[in-house]
Protein backbone atom coordinates (compact mmCIF):
# COMPACT_ATOMS: atom_id res chain seq x y z
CA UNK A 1 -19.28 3.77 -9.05
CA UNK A 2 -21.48 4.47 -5.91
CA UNK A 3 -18.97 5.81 -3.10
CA UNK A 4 -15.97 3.39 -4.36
CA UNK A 5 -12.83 5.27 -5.47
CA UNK A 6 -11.59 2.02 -7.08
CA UNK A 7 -12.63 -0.80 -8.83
CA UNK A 8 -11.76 -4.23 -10.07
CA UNK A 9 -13.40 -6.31 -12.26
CA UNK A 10 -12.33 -9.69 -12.78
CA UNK A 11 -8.79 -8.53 -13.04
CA UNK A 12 -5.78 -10.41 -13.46
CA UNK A 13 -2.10 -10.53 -13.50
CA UNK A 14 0.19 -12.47 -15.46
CA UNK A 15 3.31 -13.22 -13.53
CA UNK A 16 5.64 -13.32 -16.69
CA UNK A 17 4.01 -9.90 -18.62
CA UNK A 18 1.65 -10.58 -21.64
CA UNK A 19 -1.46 -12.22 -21.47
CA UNK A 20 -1.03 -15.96 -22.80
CA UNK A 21 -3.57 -17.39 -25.10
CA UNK A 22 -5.52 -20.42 -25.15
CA UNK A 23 -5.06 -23.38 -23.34
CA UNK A 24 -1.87 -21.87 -22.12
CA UNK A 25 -3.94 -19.07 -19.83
CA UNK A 26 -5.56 -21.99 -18.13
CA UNK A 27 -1.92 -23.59 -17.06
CA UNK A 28 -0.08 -19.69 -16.59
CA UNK A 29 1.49 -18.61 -13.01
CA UNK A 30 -1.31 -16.23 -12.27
CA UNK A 31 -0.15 -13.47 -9.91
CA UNK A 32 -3.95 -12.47 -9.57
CA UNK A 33 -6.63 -13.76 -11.44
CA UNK A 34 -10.98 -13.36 -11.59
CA UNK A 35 -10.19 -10.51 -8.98
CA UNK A 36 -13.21 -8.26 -8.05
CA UNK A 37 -12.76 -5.49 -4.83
CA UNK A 38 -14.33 -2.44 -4.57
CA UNK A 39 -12.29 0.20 -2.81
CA UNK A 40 -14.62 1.97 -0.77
CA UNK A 41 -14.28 5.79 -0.09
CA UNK A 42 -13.41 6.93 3.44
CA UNK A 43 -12.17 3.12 4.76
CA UNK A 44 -9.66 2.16 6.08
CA UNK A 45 -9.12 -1.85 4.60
CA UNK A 46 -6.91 -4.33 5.54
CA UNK A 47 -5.76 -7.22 3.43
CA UNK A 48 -3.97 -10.40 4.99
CA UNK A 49 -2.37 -13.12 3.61
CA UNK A 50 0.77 -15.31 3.60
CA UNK A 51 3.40 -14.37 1.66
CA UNK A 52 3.47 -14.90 -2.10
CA UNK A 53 -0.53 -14.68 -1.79
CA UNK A 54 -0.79 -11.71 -4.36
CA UNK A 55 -0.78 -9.41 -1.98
CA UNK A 56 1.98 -6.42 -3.14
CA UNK A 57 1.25 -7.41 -6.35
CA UNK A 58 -2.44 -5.83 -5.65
CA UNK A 59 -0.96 -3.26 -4.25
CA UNK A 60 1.25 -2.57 -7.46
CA UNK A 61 -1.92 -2.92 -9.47
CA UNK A 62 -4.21 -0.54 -7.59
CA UNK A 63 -1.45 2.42 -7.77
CA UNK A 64 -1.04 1.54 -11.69
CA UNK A 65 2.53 0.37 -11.31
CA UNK A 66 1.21 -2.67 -13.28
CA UNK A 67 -1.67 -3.29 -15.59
CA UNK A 68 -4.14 -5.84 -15.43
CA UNK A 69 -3.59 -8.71 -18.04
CA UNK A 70 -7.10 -9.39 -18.51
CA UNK A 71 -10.22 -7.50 -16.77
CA UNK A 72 -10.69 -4.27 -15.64
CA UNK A 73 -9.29 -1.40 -13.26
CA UNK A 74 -11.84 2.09 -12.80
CA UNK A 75 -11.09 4.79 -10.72
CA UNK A 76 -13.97 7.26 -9.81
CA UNK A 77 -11.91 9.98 -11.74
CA UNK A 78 -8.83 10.68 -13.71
CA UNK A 79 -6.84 12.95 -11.62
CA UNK A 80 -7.17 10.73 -8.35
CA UNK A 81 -3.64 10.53 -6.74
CA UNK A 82 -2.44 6.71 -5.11
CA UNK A 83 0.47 6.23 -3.48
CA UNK A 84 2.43 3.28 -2.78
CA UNK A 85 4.34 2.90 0.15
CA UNK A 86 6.60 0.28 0.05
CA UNK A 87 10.12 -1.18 0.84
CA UNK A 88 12.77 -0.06 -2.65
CA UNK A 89 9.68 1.63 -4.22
CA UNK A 90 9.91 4.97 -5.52
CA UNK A 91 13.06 6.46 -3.88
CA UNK A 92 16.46 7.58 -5.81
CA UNK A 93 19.09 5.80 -4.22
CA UNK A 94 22.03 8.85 -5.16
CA UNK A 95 19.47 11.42 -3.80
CA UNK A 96 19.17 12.23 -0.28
CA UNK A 97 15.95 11.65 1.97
CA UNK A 98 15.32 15.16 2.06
CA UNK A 99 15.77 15.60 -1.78
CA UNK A 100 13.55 12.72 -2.71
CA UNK A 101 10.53 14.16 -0.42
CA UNK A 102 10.88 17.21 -2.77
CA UNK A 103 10.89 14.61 -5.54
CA UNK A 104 8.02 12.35 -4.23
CA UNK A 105 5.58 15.69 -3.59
CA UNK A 106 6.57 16.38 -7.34
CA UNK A 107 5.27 12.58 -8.59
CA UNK A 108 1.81 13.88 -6.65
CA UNK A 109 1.37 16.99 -8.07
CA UNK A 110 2.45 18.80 -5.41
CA UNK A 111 4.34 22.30 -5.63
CA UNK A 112 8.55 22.37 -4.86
CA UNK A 113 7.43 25.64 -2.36
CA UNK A 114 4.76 23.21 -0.59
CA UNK A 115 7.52 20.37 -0.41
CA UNK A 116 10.00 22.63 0.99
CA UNK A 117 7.95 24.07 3.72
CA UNK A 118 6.85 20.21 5.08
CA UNK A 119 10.37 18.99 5.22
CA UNK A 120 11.33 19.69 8.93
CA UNK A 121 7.65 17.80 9.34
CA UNK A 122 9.04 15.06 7.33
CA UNK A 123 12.42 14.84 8.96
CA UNK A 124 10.40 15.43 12.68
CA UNK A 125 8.01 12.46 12.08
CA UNK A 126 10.79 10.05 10.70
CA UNK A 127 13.28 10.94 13.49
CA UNK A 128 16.29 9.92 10.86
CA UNK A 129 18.56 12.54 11.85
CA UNK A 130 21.73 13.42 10.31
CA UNK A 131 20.65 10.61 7.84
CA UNK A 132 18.30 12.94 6.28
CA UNK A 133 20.78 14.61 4.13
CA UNK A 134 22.29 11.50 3.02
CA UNK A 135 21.53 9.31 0.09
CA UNK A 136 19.22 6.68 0.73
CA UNK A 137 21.48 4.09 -0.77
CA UNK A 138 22.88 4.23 2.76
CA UNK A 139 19.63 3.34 4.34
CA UNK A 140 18.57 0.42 6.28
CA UNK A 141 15.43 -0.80 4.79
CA UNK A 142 13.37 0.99 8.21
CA UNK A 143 15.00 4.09 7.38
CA UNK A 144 13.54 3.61 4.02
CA UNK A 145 10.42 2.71 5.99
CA UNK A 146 10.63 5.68 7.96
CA UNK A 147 10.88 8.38 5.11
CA UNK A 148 8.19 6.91 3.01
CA UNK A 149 5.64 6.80 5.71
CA UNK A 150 6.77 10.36 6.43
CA UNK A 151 6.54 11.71 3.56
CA UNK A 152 3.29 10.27 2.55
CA UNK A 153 1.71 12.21 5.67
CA UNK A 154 2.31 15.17 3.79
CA UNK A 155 1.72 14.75 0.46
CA UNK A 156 -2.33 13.63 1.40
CA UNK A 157 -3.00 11.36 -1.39
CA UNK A 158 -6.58 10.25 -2.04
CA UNK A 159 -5.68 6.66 -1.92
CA UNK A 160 -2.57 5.42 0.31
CA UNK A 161 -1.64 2.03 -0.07
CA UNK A 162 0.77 0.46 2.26
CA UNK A 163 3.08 -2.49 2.12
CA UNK A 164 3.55 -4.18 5.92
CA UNK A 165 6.11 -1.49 6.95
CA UNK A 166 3.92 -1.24 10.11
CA UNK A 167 5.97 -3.99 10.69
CA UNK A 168 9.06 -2.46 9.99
CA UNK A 169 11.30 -0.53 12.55
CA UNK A 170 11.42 -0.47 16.25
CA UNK A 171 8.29 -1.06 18.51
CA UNK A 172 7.75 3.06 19.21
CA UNK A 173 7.10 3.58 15.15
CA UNK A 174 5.09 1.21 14.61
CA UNK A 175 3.02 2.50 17.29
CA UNK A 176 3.72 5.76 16.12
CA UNK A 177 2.75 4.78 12.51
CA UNK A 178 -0.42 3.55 13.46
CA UNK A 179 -1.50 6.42 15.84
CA UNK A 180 -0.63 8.39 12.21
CA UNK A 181 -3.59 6.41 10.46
CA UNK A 182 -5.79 6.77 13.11
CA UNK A 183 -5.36 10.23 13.72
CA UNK A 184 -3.44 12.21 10.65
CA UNK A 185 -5.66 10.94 7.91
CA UNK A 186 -8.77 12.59 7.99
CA UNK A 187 -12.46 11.06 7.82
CA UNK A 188 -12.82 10.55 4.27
CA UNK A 189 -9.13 9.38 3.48
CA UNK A 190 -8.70 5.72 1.97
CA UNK A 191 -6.13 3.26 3.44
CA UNK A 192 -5.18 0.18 2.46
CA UNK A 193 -2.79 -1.38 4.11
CA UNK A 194 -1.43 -5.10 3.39
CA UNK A 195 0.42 -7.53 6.27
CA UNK A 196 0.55 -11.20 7.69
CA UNK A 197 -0.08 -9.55 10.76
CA UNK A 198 -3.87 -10.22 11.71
CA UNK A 199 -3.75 -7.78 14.80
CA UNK A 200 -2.26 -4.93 12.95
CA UNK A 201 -5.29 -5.24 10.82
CA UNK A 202 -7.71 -5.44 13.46
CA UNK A 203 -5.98 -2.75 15.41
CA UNK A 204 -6.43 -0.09 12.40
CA UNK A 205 -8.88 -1.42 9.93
CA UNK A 206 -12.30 -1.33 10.09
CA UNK A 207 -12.75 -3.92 7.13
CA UNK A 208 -10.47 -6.47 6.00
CA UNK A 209 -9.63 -8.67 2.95
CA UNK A 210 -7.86 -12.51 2.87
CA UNK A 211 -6.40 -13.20 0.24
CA UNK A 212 -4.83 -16.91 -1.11
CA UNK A 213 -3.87 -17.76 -4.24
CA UNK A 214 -4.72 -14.49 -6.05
CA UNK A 215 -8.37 -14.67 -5.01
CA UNK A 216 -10.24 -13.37 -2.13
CA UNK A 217 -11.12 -15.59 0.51
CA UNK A 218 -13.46 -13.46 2.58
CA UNK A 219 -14.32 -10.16 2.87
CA UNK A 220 -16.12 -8.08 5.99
CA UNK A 221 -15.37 -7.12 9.57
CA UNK A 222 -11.57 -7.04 10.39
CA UNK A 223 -12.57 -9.44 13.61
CA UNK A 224 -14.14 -11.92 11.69
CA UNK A 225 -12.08 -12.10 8.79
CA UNK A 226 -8.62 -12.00 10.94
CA UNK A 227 -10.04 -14.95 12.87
CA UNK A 228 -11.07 -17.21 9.77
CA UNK A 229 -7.32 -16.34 8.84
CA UNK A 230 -5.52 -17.31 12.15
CA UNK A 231 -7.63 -20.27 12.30
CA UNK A 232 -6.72 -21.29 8.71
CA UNK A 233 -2.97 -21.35 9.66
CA UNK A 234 -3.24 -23.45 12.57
CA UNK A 235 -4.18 -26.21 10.22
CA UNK A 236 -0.75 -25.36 7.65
């Protein structure tokens, strides 16, 4: 697989579950479909689109949340750890935020000891307070935002995959947030990061995906393929 840590080949997803047959594939509500995207070790890719696009469901796909309904997904080896962070995904509502970073390092094969000793990092970098010790049931969704950006600093997954909360929160964590890619994730860590937000992508990507209709559009520099986008829209 060269230097990708991912790959897709001609993958697809079938918006209901289970791969019709026939003439019906031709007419199904493809979520994805004919994808192919190599996921490059080290980079730092952006994917934009409009909403309903196939975006998150990409996203989904790539951490194995889903399965492909036809076509493939490798990885460059078995015990490579992906994590999703996105809005509602992966948190225990009757647990607090402290209690599900203990749970979350445990997903990623992380120790309870090693959990324990980065939650004052956690509850530093995600300035909730108070709210840290309560159940996340209570949370707004960029509280949510907050803890699973924060937490994902410190488990150091191979892959980290997020889903727009850059856009999520008040203006200082978003800049925070992105000053975290930038500067927490080290030289060979792989981001992807999906948003509607051409300059986000520009600002922290350094190659960049559109996507439409389950297919990719283009695929190259985050200036040129932001601009093609933003130029597209002016013409919706």
């Amino acid at each position: 697989m060269s230097d990708a840590l991912i790959k897709l080949e001609d993958a697809g997803v079938y918006y209901r579950g289970g791969r019709p047959k026939g003439s019906a594939a031709r007419e199904a509500p493809w979520a994805l479909r004919g994808l192919s995207l190599e996921i490059r070790r080290g980079e730092k890719l952006g994917i934009v689109g409009r909403n309903g696009c196939g975006k998150s469901t990409l996203l989904r796909l790539l951490a194995g949340i889903i399965a492909a309904d036809e076509g493939v997904v490798r990885y460059a080896h078995n015990r490579m750890h992906v994590q999703l962070l996105a809005l509602g995904v992966g948190f225990e509502g009757h647990l607090s935020g402290a209690e599900n970073a203990i749970l979350s390092g445990l997903f990623m094969g992380k120790s309870r000891r090693h959990m324990e000793s980065r939650l004052n990092e956690i509850l530093d970098f995600s300035e909730l307070g108070e709210a840290f010790h309560a159940p996340v049931n209570t949370y707004s969704s960029g509280m949510n935002a907050r803890l699973g950006f924060s937490i994902a600093l410190q488990t150091d997954p191979d892959v980290f995959l997020i889903d727009e909360v850059l856009g999520v929160g008040d203006h200082a964590f978003q800049i925070k947030s992105q000053a975290a890619i930038r500067e927490k994730f080290r030289a060979d860590k792989t981001v992807v990061l999906i948003s509607h937000d051409a300059r986000t992508i520009a600002q922290v990507c350094n190659r960049a995906v559109w996507m439409n209709r389950g297919d990719i559009l283009a695929d190259g520099s985050p200036e040129d393929v932001c601009d093609r986008y933003e130029n597209s829209r002016r013409f919706l």
